[in-house]
N, C-alpha and C. Protein backbone atom coordinates (compact mmCIF):
# COMPACT_ATOMS: atom_id res chain seq x y z
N UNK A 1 63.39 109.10 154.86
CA UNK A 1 62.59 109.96 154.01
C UNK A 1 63.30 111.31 153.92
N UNK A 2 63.46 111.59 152.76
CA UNK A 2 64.04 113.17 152.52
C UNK A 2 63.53 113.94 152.51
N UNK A 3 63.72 115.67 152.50
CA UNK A 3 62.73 116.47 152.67
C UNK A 3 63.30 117.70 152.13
N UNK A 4 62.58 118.41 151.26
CA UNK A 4 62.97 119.39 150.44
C UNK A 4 62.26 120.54 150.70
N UNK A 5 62.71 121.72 150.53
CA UNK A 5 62.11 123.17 150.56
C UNK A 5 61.37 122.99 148.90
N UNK A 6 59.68 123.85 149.29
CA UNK A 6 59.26 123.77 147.62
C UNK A 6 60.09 124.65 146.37
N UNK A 7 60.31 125.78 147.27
CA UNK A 7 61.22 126.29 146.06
C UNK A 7 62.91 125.53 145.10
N UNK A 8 63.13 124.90 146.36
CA UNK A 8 64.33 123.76 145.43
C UNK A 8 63.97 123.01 145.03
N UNK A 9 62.86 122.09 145.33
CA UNK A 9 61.81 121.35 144.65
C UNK A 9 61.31 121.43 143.63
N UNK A 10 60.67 122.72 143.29
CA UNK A 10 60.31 123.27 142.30
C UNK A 10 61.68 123.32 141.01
N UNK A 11 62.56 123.52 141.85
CA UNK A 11 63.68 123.95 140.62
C UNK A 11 64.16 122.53 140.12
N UNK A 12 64.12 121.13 141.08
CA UNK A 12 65.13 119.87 140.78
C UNK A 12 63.67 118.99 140.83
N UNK A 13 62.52 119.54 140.11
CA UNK A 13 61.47 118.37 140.20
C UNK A 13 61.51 117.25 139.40
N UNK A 14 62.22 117.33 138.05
CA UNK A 14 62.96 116.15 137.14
C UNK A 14 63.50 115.41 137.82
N UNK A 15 64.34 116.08 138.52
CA UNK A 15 65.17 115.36 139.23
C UNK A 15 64.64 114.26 140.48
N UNK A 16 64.11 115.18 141.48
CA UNK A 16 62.72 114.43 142.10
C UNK A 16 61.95 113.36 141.93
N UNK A 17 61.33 112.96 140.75
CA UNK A 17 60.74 112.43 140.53
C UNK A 17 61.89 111.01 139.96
N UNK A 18 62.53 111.44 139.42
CA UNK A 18 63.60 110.03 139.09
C UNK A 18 64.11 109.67 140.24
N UNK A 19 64.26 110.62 140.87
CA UNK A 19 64.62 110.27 142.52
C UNK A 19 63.53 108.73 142.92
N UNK A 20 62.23 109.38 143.34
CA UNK A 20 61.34 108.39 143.97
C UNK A 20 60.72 107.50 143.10
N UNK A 21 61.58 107.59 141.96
CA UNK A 21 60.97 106.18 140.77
C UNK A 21 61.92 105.37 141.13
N UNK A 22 63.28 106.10 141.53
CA UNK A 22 64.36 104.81 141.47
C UNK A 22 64.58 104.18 142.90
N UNK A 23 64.29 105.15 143.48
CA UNK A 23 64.61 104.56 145.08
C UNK A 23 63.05 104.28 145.90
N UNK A 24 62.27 104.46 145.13
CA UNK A 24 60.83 104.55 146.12
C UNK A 24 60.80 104.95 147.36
N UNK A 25 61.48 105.43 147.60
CA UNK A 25 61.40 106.76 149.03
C UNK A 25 60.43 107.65 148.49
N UNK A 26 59.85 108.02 149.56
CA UNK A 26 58.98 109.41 149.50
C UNK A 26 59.75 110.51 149.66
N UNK A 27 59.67 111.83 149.09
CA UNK A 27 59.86 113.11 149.56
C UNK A 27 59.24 113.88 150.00
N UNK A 28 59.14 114.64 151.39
CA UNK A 28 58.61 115.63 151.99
C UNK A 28 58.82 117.13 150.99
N UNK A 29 58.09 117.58 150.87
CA UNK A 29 58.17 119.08 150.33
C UNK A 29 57.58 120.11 150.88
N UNK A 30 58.46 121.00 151.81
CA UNK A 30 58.34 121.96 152.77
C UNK A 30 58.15 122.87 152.51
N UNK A 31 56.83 123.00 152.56
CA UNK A 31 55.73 124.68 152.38
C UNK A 31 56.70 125.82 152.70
N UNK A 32 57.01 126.78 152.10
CA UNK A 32 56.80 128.38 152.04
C UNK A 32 56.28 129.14 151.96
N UNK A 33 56.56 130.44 152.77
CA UNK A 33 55.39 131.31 152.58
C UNK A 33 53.64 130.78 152.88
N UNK A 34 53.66 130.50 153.61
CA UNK A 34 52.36 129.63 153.83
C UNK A 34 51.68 128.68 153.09
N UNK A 35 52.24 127.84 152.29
CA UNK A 35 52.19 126.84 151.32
C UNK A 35 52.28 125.67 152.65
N UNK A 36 51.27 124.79 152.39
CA UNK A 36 51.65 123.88 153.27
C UNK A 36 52.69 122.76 152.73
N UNK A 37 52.75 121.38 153.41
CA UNK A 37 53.56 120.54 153.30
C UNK A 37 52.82 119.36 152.27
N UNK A 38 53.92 119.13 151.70
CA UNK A 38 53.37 117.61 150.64
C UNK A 38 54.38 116.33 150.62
N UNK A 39 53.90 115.33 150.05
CA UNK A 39 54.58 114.21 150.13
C UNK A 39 54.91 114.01 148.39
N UNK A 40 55.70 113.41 147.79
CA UNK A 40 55.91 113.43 146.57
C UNK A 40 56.41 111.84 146.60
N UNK A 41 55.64 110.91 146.18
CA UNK A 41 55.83 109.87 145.64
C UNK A 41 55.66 109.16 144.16
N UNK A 42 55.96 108.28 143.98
CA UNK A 42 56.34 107.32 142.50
C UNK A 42 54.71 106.39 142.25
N UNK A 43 54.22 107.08 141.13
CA UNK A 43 52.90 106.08 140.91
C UNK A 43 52.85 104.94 141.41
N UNK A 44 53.84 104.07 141.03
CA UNK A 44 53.52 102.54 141.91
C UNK A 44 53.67 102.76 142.91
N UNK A 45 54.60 103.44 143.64
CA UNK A 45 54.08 103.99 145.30
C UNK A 45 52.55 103.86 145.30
N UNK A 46 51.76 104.92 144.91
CA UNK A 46 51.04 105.63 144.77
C UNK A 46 49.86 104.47 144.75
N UNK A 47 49.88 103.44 143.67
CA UNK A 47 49.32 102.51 142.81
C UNK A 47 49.20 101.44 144.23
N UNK A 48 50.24 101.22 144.88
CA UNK A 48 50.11 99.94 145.87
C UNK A 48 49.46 100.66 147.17
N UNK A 49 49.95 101.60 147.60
CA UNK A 49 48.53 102.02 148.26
C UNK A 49 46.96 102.38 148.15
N UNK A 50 46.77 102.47 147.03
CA UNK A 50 45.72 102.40 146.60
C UNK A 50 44.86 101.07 146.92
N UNK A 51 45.66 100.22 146.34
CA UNK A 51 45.56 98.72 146.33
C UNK A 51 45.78 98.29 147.70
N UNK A 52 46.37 98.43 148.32
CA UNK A 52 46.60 97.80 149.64
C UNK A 52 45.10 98.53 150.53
N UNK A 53 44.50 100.08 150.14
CA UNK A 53 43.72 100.39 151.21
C UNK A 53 42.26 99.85 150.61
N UNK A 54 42.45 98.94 149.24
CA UNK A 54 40.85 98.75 148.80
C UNK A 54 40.99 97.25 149.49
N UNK A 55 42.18 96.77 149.52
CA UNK A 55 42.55 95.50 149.90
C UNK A 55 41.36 95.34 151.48
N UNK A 56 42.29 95.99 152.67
CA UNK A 56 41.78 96.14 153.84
C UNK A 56 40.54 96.61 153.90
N UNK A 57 39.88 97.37 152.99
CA UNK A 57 38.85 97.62 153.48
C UNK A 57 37.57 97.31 152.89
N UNK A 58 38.10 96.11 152.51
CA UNK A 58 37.10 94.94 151.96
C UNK A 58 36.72 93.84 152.97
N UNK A 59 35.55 94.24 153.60
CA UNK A 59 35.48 92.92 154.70
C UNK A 59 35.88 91.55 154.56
N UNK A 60 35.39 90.42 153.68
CA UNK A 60 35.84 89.53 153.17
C UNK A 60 36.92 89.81 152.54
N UNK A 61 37.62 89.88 152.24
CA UNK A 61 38.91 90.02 151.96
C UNK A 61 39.62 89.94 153.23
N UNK A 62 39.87 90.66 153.87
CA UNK A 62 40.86 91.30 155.14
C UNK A 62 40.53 89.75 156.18
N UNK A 63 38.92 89.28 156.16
CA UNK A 63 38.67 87.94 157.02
C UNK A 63 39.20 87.31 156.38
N UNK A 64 39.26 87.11 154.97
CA UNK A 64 40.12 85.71 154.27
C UNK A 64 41.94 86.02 154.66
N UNK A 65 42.07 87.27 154.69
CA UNK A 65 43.64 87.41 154.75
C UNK A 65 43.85 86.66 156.06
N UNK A 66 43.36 87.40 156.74
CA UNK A 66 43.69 87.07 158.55
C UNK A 66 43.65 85.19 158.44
N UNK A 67 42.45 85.01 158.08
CA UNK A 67 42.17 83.56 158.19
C UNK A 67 43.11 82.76 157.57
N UNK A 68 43.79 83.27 156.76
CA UNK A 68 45.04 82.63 155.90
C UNK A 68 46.47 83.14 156.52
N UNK A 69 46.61 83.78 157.46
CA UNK A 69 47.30 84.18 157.98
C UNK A 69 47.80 82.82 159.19
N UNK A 70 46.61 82.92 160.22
CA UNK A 70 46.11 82.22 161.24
C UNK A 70 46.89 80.71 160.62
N UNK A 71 45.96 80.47 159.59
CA UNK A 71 46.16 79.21 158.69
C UNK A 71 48.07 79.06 158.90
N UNK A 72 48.57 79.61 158.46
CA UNK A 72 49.85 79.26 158.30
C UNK A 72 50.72 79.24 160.18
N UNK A 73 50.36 80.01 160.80
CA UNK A 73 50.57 80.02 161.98
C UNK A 73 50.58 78.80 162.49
N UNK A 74 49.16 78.18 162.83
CA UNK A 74 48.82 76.86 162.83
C UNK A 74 49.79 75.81 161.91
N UNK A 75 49.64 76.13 161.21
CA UNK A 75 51.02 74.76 160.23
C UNK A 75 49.56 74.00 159.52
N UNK A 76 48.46 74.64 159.10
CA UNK A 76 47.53 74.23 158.07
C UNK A 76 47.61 74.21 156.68
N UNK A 77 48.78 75.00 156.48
CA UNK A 77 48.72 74.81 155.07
C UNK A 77 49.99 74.83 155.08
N UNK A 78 50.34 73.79 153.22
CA UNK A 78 51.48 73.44 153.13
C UNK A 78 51.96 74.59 151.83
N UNK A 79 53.55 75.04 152.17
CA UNK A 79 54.40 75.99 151.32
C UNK A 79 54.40 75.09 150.26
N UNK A 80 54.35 75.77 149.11
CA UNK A 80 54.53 75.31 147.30
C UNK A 80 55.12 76.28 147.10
N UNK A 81 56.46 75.87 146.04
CA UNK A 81 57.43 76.43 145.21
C UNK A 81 56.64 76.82 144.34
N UNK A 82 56.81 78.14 143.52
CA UNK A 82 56.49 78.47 141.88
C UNK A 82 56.13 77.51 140.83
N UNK A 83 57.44 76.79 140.96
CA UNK A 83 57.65 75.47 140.17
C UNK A 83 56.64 74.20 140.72
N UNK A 84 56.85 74.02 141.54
CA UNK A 84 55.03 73.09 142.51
C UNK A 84 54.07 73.87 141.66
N UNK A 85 53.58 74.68 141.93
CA UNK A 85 52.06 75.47 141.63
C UNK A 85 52.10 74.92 139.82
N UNK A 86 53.18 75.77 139.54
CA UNK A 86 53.03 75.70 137.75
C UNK A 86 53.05 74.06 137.70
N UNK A 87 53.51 73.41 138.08
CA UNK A 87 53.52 72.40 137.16
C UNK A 87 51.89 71.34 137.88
N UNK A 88 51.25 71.86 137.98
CA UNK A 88 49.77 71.04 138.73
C UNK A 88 49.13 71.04 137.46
């Protein structure tokens, strides 16, 4: 993870932002002058955590994950190719 002063930040934020679209790294951006600290990430960053924290914190959901988890551990369920699934 990289980490930038806000004032160079401020000046290369074009830049920044193509930064964490192309590489999906986050950037730290280091408060001045009593500005605190921020994180600067890429909407789909942004977008899959979103999604991942409505994910978990959906009771049923998170029991079906685990339980499908478990499931494969065990050797209960069988792997299908793309090509398996589509062609049913």
């Amino acid at each position: 993870m990289e980490a930038i002063i806000y004032t160079e930040a401020r000046n290369k934020l074009h830049k920044l932002i193509n930064y964490v679209n192309d590489s999906s790294d986050p950037v730290i951006i280091v408060g001045s002058k009593g500005r605190k600290d921020a994180v600067l990430i890429s909407k789909e960053e942004y977008d899959n955590i979103i999604e991942n924290l409505y994910v978990v914190s959906n009771p049923k959901w998170k029991k079906s994950i685990e339980k499908g988890l478990k499931d494969i551990e065990k050797g209960k369920v069988k792997r299908l190719s793309v090509d398996d699934i589509l062609s049913r």
